[in-house]
Protein backbone atom coordinates (compact mmCIF):
# COMPACT_ATOMS: atom_id res chain seq x y z
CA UNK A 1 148.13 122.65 97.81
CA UNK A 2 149.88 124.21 100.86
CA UNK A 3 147.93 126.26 103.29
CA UNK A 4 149.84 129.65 103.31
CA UNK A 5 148.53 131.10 106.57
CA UNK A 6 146.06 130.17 109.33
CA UNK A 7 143.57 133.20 111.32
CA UNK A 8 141.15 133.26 113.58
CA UNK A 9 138.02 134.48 111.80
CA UNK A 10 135.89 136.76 114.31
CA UNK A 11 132.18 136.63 113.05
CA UNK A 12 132.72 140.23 111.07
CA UNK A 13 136.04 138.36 109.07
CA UNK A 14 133.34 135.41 108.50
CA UNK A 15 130.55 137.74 106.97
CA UNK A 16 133.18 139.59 104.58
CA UNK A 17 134.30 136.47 103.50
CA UNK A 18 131.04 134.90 102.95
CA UNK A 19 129.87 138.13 100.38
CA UNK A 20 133.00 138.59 98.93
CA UNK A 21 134.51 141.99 99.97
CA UNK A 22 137.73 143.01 98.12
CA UNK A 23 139.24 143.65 101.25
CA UNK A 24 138.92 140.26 102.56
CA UNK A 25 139.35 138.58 99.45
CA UNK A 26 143.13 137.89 100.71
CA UNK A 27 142.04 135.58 103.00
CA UNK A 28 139.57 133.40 100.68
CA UNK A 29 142.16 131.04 99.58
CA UNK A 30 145.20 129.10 100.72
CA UNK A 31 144.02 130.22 104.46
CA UNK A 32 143.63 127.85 107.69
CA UNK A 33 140.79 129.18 108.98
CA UNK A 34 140.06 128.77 112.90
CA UNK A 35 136.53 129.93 114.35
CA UNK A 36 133.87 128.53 116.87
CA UNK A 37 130.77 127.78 116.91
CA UNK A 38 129.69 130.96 118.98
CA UNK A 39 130.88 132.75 115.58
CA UNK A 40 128.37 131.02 113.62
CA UNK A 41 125.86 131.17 115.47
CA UNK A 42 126.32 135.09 115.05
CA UNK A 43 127.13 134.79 111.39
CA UNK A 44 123.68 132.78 110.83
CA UNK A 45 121.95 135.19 112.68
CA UNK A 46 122.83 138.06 110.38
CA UNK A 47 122.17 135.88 107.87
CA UNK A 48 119.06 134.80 108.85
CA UNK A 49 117.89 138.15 109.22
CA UNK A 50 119.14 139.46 105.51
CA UNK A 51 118.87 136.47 103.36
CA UNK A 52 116.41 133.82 105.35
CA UNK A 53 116.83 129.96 106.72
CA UNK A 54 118.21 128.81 103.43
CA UNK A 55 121.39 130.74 103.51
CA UNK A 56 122.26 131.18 107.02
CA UNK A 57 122.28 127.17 107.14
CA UNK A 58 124.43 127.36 104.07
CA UNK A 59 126.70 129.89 106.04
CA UNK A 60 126.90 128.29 109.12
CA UNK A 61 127.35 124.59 107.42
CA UNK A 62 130.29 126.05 104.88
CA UNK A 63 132.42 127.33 107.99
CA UNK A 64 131.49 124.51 110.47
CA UNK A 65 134.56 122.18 110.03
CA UNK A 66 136.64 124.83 111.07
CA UNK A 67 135.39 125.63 114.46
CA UNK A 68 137.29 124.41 117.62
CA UNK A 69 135.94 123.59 120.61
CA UNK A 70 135.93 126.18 123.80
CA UNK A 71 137.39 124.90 127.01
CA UNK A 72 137.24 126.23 130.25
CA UNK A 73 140.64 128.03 130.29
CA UNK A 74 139.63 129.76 127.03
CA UNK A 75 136.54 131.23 128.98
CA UNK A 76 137.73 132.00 132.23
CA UNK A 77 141.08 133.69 130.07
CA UNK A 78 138.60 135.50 127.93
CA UNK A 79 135.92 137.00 130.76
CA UNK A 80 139.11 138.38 132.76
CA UNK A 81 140.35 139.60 128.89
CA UNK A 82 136.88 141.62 128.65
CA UNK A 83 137.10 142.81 132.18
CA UNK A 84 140.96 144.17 131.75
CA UNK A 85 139.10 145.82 128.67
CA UNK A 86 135.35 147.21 130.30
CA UNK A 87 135.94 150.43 128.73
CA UNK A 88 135.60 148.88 125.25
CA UNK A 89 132.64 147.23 125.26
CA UNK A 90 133.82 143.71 123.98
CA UNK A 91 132.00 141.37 123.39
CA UNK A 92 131.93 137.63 125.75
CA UNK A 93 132.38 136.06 121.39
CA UNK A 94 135.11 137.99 120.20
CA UNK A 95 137.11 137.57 123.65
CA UNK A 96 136.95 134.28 123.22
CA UNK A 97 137.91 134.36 119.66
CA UNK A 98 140.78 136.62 120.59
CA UNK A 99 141.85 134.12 123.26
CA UNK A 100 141.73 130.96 121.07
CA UNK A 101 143.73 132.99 118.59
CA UNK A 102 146.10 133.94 120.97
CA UNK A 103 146.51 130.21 122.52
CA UNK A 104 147.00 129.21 118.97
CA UNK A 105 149.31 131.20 118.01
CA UNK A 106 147.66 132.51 114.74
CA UNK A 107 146.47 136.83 114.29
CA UNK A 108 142.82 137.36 115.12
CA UNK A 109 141.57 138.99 111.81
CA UNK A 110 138.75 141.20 112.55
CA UNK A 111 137.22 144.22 110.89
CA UNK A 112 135.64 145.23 114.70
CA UNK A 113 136.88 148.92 115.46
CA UNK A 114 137.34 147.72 119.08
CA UNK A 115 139.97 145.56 118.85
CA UNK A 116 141.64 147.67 115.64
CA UNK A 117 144.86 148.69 118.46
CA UNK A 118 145.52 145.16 119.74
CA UNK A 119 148.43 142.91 119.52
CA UNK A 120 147.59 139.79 117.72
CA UNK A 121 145.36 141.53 115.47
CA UNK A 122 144.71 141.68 112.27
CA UNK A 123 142.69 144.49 111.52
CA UNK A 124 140.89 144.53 108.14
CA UNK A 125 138.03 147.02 107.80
């Protein structure tokens, strides 16, 4: 089976996906997911916190093939992102998810309000 599209999954797009939300159920299947490891060590936080040890290691192990590495251009690109942005309130994760997504030429897909007017975004709420 072909892989129809490929997005960056902010942590938000990663904890709709992991309980199923009908609005993100779009991007469950036939999807190239990117993400980093920054993401899920968000996404087992939350999960820690709502569901315990056992599923946030569940969580972080079902999305961890898909996270790239971050390289120095990606951070340096992101901080000066985030400071171009101050009024916003971004965070130092998703500007380096929104960099990544941007360097690999795939839509950031993101449910956060603060990026909702961006190019390169896919805003799902």
């Amino acid at each position: 089976m072909e892989l129809e599209e490929s997005y960056f999954f902010d942590t938000y797009a990663l904890y709709e996906l992991v309980h199923g939300s009908e609005n993100y159920s779009d991007y469950a299947e036939n999807i190239s997911i990117i993400t980093t490891k920054l993401n899920l060590m968000e996404l087992h936080y939350l999960l820690l916190r709502l569901y315990g040890k056992e599923e946030a290691e569940k969580g972080y192990n079902k999305f961890l093939p898909f996270a790239v590495e971050v390289n120095d251009s990606v951070i340096k690109e992101a901080s000066e992102f985030r400071a171009l942005h101050k009024k916003r309130s971004l965070s130092y994760v998703d500007c380096i998810g929104y960099i990544i997504a941007k360097k690999s030429g795939v839509q950031f897909l993101t449910g956060d309000e603060h990026f909702k007017d961006f190019e390169n975004v896919e805003f799902v709420k």
